[in-house]
PDB file of N, CA and C in Angstrom:
ATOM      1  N   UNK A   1     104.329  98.028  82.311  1.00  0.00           N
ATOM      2  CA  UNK A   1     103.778  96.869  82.966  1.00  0.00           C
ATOM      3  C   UNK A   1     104.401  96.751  84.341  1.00  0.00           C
ATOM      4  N   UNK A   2     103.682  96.211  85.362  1.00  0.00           N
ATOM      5  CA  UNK A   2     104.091  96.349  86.569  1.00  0.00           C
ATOM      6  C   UNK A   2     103.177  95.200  87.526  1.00  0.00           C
ATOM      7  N   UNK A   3     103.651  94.288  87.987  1.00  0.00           N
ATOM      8  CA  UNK A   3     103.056  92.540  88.824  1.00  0.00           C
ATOM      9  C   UNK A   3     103.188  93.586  90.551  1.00  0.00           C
ATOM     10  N   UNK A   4     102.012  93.480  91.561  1.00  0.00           N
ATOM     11  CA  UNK A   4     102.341  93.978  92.645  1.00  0.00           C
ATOM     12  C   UNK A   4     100.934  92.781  93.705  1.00  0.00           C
ATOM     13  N   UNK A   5     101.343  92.334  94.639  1.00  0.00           N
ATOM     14  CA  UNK A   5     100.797  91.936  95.693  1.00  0.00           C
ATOM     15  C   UNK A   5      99.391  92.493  96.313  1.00  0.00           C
ATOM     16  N   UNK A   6      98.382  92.301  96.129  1.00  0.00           N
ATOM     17  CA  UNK A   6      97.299  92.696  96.735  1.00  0.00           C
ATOM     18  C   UNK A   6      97.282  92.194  98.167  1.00  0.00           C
ATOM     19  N   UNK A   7      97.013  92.481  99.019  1.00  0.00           N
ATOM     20  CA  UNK A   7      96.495  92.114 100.275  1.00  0.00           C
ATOM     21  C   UNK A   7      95.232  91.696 100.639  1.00  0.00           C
ATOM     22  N   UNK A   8      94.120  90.965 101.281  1.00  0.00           N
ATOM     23  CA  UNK A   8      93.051  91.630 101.537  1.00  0.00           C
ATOM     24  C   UNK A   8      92.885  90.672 103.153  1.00  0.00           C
ATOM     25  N   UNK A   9      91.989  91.229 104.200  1.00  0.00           N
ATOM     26  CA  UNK A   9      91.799  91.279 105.529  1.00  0.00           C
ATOM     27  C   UNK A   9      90.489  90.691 105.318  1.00  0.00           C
ATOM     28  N   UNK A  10      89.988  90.244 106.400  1.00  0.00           N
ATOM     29  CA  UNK A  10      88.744  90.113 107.018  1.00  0.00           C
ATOM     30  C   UNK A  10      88.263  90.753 108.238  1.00  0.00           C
ATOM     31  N   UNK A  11      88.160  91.748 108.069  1.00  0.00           N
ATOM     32  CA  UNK A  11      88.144  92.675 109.287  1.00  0.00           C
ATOM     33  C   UNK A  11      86.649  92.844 109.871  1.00  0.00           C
ATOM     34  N   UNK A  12      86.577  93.577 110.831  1.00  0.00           N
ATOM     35  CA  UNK A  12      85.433  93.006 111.766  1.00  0.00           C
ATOM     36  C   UNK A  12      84.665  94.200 111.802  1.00  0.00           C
ATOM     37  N   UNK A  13      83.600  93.947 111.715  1.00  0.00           N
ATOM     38  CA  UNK A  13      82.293  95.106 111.252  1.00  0.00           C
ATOM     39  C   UNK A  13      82.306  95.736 112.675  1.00  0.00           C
ATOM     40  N   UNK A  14      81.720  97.393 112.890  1.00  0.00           N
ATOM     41  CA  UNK A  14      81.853  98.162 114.090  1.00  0.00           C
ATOM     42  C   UNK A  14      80.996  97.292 114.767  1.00  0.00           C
ATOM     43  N   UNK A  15      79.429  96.840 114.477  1.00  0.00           N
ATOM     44  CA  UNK A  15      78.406  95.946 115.526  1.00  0.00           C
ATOM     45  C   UNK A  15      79.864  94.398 116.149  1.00  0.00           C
ATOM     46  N   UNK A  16      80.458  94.202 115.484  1.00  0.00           N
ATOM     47  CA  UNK A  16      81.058  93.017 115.778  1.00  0.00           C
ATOM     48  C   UNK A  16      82.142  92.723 117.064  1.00  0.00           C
ATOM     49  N   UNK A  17      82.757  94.572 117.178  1.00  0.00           N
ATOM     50  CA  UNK A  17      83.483  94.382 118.079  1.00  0.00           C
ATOM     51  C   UNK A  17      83.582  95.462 118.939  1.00  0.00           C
ATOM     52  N   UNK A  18      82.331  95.659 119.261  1.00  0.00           N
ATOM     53  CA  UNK A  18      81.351  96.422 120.167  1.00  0.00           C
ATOM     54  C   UNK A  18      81.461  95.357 121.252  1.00  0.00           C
ATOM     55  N   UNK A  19      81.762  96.370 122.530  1.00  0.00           N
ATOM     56  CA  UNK A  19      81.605  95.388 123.907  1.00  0.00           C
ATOM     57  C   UNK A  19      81.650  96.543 125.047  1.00  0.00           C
ATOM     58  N   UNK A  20      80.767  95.875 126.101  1.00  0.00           N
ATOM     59  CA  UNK A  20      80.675  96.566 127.454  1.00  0.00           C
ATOM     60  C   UNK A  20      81.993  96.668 128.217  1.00  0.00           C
ATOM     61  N   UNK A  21      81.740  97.900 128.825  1.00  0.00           N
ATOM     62  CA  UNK A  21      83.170  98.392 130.177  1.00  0.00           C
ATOM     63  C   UNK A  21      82.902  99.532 130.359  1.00  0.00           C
ATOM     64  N   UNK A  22      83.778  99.276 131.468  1.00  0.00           N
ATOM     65  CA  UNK A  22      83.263 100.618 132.549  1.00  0.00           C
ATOM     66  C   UNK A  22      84.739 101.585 131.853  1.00  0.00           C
ATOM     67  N   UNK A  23      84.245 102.660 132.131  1.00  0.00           N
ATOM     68  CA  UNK A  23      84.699 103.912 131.865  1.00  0.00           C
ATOM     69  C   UNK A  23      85.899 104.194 132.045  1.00  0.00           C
ATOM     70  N   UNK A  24      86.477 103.199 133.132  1.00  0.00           N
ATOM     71  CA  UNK A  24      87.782 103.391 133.547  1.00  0.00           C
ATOM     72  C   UNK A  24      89.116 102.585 133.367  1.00  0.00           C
ATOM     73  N   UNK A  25      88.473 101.428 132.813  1.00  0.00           N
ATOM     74  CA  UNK A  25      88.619 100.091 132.421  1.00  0.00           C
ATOM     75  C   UNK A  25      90.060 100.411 131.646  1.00  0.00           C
ATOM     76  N   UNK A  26      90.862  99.896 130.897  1.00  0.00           N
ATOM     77  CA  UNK A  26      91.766  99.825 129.535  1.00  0.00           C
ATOM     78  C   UNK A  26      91.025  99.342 128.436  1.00  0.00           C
ATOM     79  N   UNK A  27      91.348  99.735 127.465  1.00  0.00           N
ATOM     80  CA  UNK A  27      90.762  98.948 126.105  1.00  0.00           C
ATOM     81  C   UNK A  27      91.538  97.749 126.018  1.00  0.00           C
ATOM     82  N   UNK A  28      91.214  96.371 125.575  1.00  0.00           N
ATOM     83  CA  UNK A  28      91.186  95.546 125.111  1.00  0.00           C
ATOM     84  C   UNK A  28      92.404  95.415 124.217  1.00  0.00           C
ATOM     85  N   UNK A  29      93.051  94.867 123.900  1.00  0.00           N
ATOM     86  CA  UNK A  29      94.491  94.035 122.815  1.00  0.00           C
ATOM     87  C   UNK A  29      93.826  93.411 121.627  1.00  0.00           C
ATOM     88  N   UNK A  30      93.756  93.798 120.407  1.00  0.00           N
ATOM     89  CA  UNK A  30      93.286  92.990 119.592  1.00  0.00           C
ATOM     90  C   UNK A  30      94.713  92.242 118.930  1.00  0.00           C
ATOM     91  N   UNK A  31      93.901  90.934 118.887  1.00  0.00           N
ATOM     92  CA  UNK A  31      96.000  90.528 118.021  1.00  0.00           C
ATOM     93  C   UNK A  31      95.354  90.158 116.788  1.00  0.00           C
ATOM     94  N   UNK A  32      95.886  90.014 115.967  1.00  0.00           N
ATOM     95  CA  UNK A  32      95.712  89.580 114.397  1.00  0.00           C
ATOM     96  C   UNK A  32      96.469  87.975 114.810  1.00  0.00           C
ATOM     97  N   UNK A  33      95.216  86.723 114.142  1.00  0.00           N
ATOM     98  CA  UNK A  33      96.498  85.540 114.038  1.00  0.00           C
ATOM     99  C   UNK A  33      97.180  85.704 112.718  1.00  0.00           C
ATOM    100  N   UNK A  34      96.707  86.011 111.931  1.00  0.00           N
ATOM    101  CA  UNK A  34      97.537  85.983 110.347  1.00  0.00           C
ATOM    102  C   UNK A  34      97.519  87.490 109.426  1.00  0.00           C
ATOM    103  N   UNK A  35      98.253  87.272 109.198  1.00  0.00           N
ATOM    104  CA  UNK A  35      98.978  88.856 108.283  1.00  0.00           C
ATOM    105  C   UNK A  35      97.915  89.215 107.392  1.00  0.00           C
ATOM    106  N   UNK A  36      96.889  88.239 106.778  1.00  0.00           N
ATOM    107  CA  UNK A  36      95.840  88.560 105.794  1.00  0.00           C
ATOM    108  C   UNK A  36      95.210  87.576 105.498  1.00  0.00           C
ATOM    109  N   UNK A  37      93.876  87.531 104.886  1.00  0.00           N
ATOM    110  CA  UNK A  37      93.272  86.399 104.203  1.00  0.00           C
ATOM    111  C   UNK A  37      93.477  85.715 103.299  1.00  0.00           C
ATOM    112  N   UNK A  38      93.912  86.684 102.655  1.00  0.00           N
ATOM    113  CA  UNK A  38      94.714  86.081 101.696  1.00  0.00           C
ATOM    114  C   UNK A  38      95.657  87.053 100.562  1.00  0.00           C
ATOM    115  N   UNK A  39      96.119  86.724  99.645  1.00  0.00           N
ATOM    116  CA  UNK A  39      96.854  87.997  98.413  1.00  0.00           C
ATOM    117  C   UNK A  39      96.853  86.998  97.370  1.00  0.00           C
ATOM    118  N   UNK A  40      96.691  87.862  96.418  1.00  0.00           N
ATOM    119  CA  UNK A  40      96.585  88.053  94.823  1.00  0.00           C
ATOM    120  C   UNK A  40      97.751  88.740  94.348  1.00  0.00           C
ATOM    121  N   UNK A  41      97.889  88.287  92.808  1.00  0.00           N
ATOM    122  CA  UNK A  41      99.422  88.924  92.159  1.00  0.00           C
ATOM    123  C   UNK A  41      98.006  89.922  91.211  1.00  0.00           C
ATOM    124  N   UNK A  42      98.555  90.854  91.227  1.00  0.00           N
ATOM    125  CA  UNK A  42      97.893  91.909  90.035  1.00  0.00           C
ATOM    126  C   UNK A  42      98.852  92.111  88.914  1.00  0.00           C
ATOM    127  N   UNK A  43      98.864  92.091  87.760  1.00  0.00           N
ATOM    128  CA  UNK A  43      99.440  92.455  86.348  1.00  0.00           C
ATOM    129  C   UNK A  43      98.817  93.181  86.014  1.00  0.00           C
ATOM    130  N   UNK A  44      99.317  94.888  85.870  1.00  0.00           N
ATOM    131  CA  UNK A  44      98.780  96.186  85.290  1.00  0.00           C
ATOM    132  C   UNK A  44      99.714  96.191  84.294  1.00  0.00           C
ATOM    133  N   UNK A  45      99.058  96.501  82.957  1.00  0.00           N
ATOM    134  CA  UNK A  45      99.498  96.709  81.823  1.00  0.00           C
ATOM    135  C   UNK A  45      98.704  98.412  81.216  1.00  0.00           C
ATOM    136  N   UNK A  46      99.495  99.676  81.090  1.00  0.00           N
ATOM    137  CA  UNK A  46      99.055 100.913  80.428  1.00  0.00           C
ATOM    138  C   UNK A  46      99.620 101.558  79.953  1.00  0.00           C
ATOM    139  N   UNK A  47      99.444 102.359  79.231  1.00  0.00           N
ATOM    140  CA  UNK A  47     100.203 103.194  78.265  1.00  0.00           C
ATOM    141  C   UNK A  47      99.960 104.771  78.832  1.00  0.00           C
ATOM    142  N   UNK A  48     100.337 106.150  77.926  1.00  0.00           N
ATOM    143  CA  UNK A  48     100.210 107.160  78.460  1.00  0.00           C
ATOM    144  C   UNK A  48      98.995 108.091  78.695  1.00  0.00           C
ATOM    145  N   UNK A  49      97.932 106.895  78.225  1.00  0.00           N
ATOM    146  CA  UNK A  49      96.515 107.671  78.269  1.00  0.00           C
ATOM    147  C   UNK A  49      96.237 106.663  79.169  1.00  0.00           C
ATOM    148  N   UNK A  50      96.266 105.863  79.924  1.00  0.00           N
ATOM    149  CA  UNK A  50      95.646 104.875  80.951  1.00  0.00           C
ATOM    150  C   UNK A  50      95.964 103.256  80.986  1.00  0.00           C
ATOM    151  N   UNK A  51      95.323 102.963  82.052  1.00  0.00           N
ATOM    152  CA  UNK A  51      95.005 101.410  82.078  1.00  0.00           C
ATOM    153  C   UNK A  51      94.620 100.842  81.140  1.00  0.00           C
ATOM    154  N   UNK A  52      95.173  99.836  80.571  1.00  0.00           N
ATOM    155  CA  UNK A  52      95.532  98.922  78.992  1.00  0.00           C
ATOM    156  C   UNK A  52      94.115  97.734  79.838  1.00  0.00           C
ATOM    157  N   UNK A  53      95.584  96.915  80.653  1.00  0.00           N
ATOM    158  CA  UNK A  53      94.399  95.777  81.179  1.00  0.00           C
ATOM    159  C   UNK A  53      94.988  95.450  82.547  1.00  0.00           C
ATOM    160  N   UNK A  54      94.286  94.687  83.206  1.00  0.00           N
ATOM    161  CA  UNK A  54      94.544  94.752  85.236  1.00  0.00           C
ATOM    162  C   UNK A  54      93.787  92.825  85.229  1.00  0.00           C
ATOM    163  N   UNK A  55      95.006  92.447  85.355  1.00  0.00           N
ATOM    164  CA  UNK A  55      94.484  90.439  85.517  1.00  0.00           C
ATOM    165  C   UNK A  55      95.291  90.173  86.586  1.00  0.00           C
ATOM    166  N   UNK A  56      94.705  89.303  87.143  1.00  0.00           N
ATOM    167  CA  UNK A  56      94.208  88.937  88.286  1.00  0.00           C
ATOM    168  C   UNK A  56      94.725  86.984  88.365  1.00  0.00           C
ATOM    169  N   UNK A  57      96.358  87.134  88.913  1.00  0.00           N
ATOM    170  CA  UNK A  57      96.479  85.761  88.833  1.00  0.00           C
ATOM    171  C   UNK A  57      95.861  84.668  89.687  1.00  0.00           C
ATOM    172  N   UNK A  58      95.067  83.881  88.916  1.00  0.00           N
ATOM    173  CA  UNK A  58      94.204  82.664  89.517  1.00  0.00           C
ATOM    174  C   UNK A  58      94.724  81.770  91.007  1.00  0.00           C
ATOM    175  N   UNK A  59      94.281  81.893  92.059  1.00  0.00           N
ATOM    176  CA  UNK A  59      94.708  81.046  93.114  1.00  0.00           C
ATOM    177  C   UNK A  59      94.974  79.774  92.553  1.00  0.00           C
ATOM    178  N   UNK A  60      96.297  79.543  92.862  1.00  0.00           N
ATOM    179  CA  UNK A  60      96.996  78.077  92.942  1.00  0.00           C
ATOM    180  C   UNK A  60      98.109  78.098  91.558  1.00  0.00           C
ATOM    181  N   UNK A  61      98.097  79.260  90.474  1.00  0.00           N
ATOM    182  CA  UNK A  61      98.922  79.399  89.567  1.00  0.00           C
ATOM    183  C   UNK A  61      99.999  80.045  90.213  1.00  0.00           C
ATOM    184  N   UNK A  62     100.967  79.686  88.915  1.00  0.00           N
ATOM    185  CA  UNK A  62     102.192  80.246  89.136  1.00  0.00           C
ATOM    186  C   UNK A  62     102.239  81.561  87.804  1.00  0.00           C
ATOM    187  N   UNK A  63     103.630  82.464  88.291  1.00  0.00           N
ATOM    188  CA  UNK A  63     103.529  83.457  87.052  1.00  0.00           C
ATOM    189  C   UNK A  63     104.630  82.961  86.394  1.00  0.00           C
ATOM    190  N   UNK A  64     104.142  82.316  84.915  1.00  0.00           N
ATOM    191  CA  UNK A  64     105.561  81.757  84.353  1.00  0.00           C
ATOM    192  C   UNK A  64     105.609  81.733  83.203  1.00  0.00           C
ATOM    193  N   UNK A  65     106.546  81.849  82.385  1.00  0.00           N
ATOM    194  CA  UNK A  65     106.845  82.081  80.686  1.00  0.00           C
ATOM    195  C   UNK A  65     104.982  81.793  80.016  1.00  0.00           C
ATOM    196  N   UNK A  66     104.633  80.726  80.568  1.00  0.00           N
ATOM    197  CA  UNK A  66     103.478  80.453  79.509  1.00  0.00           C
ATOM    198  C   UNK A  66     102.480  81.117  79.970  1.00  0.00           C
ATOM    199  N   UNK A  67     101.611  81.494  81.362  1.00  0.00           N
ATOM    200  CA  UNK A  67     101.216  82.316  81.951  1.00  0.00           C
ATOM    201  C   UNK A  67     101.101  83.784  81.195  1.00  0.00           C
ATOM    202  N   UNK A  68     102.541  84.417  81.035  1.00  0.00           N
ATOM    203  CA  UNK A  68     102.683  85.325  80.666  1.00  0.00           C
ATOM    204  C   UNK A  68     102.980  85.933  79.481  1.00  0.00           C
ATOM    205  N   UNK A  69     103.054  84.936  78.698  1.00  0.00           N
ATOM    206  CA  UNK A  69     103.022  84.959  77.112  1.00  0.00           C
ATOM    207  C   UNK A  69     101.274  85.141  77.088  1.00  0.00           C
ATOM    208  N   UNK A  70     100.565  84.509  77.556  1.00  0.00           N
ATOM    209  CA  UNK A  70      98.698  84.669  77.441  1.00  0.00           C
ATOM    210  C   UNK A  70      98.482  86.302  77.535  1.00  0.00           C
ATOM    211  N   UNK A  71      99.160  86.735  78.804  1.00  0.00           N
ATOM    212  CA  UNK A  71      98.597  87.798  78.986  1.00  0.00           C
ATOM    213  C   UNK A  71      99.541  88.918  77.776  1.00  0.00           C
ATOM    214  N   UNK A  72     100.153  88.098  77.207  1.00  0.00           N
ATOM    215  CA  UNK A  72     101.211  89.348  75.856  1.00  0.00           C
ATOM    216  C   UNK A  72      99.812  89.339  74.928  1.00  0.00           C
ATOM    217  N   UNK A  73      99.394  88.191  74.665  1.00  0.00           N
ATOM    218  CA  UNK A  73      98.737  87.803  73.711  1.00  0.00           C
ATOM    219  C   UNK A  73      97.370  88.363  73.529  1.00  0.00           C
ATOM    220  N   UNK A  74      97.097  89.038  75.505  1.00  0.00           N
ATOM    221  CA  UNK A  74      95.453  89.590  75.586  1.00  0.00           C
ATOM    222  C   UNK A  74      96.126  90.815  75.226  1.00  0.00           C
ATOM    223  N   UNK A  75      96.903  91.155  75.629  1.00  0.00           N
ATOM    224  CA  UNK A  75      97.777  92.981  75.869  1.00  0.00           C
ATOM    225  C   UNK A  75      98.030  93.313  74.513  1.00  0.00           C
ATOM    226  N   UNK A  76      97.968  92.155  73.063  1.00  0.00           N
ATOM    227  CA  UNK A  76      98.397  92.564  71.801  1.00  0.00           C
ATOM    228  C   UNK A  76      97.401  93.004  70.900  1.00  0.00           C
ATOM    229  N   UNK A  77      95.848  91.879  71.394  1.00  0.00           N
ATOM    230  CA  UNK A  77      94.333  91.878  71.132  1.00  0.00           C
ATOM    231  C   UNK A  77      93.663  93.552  71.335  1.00  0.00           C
ATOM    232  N   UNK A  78      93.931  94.052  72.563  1.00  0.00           N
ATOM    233  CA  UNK A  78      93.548  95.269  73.261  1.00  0.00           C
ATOM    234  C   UNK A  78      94.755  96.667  72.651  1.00  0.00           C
ATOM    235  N   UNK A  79      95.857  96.059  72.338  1.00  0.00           N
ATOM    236  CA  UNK A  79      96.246  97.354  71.838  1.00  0.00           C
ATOM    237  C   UNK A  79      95.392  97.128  70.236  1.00  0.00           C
ATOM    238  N   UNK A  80      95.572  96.306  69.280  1.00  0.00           N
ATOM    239  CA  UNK A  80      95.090  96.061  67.977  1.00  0.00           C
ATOM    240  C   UNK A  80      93.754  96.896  67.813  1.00  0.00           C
ATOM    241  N   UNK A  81      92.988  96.510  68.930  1.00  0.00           N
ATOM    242  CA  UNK A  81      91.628  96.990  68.717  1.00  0.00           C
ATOM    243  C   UNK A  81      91.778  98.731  69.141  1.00  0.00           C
ATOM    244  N   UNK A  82      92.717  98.932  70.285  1.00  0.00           N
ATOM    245  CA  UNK A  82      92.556 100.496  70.410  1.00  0.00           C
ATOM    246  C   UNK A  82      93.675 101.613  69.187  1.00  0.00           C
ATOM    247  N   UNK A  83      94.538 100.934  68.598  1.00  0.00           N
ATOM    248  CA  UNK A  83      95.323 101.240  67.880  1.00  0.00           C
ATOM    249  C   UNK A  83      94.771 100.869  66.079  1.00  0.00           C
ATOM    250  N   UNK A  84      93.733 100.720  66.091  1.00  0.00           N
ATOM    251  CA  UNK A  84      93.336 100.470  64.671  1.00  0.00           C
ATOM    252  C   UNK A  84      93.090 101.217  63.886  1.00  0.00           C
ATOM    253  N   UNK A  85      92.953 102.310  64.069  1.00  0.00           N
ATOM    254  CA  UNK A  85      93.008 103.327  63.509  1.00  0.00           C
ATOM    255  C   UNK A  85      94.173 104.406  63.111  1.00  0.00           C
ATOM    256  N   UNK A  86      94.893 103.809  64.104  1.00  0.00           N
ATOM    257  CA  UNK A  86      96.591 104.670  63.692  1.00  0.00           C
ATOM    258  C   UNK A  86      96.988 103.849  62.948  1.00  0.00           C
ATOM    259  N   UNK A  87      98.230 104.460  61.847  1.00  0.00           N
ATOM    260  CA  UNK A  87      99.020 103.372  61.399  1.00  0.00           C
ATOM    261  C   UNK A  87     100.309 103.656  62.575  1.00  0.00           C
ATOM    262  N   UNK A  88     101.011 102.221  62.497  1.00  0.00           N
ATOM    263  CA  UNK A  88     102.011 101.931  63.461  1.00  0.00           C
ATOM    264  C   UNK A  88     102.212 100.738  63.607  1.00  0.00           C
ATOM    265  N   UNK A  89     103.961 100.525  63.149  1.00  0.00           N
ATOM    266  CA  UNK A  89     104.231  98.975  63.472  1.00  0.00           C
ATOM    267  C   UNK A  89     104.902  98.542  64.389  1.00  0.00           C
ATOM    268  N   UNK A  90     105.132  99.269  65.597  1.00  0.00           N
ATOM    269  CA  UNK A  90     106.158  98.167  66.513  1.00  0.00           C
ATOM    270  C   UNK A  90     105.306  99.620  67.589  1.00  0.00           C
ATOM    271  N   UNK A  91     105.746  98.841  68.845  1.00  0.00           N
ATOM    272  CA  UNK A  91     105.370  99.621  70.068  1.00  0.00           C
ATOM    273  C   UNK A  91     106.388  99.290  71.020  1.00  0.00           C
ATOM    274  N   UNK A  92     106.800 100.224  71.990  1.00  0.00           N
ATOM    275  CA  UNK A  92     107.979  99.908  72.932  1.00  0.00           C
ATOM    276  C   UNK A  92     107.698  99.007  73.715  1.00  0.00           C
ATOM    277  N   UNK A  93     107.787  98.289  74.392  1.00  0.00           N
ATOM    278  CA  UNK A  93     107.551  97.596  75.665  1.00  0.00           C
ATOM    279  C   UNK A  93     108.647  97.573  76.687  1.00  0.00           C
ATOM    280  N   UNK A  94     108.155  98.109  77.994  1.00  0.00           N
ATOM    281  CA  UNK A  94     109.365  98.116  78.993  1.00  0.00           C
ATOM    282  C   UNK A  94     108.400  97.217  79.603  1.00  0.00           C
ATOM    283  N   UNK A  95     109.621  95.901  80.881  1.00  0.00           N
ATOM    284  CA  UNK A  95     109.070  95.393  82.070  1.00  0.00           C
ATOM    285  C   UNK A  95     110.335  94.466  82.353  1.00  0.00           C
ATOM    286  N   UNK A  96     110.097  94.581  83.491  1.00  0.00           N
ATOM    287  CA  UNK A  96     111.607  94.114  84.210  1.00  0.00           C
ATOM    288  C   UNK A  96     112.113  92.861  84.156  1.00  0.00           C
ATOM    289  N   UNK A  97     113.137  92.221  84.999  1.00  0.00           N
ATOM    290  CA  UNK A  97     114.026  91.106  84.197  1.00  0.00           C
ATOM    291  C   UNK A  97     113.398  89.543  85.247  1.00  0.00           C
ATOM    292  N   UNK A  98     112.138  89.796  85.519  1.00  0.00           N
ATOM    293  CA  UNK A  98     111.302  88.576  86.297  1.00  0.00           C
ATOM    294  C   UNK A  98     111.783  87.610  85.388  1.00  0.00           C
ATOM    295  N   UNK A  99     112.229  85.904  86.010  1.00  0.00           N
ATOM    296  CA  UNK A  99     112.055  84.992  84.817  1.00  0.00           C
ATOM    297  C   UNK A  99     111.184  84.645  83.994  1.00  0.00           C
ATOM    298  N   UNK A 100     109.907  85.064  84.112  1.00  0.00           N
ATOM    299  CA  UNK A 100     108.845  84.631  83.090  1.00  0.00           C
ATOM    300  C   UNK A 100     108.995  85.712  82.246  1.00  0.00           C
ATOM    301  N   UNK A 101     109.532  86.618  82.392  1.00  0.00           N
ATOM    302  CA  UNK A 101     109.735  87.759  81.394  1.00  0.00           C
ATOM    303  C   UNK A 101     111.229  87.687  80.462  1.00  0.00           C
ATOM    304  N   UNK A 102     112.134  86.374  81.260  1.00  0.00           N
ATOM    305  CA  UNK A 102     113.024  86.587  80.225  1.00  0.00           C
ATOM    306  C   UNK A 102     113.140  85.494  79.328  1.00  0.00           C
ATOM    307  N   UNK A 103     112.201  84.719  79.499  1.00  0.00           N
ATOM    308  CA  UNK A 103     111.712  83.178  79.005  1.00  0.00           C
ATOM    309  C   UNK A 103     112.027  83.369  77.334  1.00  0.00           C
ATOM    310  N   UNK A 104     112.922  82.678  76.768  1.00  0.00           N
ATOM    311  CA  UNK A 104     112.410  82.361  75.738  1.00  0.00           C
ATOM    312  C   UNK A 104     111.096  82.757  74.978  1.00  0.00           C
ATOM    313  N   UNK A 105     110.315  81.674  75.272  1.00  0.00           N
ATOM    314  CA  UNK A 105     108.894  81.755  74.885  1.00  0.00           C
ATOM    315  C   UNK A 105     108.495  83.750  75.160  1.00  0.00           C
ATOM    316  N   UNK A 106     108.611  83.971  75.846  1.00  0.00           N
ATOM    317  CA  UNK A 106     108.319  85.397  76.119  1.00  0.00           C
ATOM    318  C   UNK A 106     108.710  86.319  75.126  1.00  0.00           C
TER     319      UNK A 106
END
């Protein structure tokens, strides 16, 4: 399991920042006012054959013990159903020492 920062831009279509000058001219300074439009937390959860599950924390949440107990709870649903056919009772889980990960409740 692994939580990483998405980025995303609003960047400007080629018709958009198309403009006249002469040949000899300098190009233009574009400045950025803000670093991005916005970012998203991603939670990738997979094992050694692939991507388990990829959620997408909701604008205006926080990532916290109860938050992340939900997503144990989708990650337990999705192994059950892909693991139903093996027998097997415990599975390893590695993920690092974030406080919602060392929560109690967790």
């Amino acid at each position: 399991m692994d939580e990483t920062w998405l980025y995303h831009y609003d960047l400007e279509t080629k018709q958009q920042s198309i403009e006249w000058r002469h040949s000899g001219s300098p190009h233009p300074e574009k400045f950025r006012l803000q670093k991005s439009a916005g970012k998203l937390l991603a939670s990738i959860f997979w094992d050694q054959n692939g991507i388990l599950l990829i959620d997408y924390l909701p604008k205006g949440h926080t990532m916290n013990a109860e938050y992340y107990l939900s997503l144990l709870v989708k990650l337990k649903d999705i192994l059950k159903e892909k693991l139903r056919r093996k027998i097997t009772k415990w599975a390893l889980f590695l993920h690092d020492n974030a406080p919602a990960h060392r929560a109690l409740a967790t």
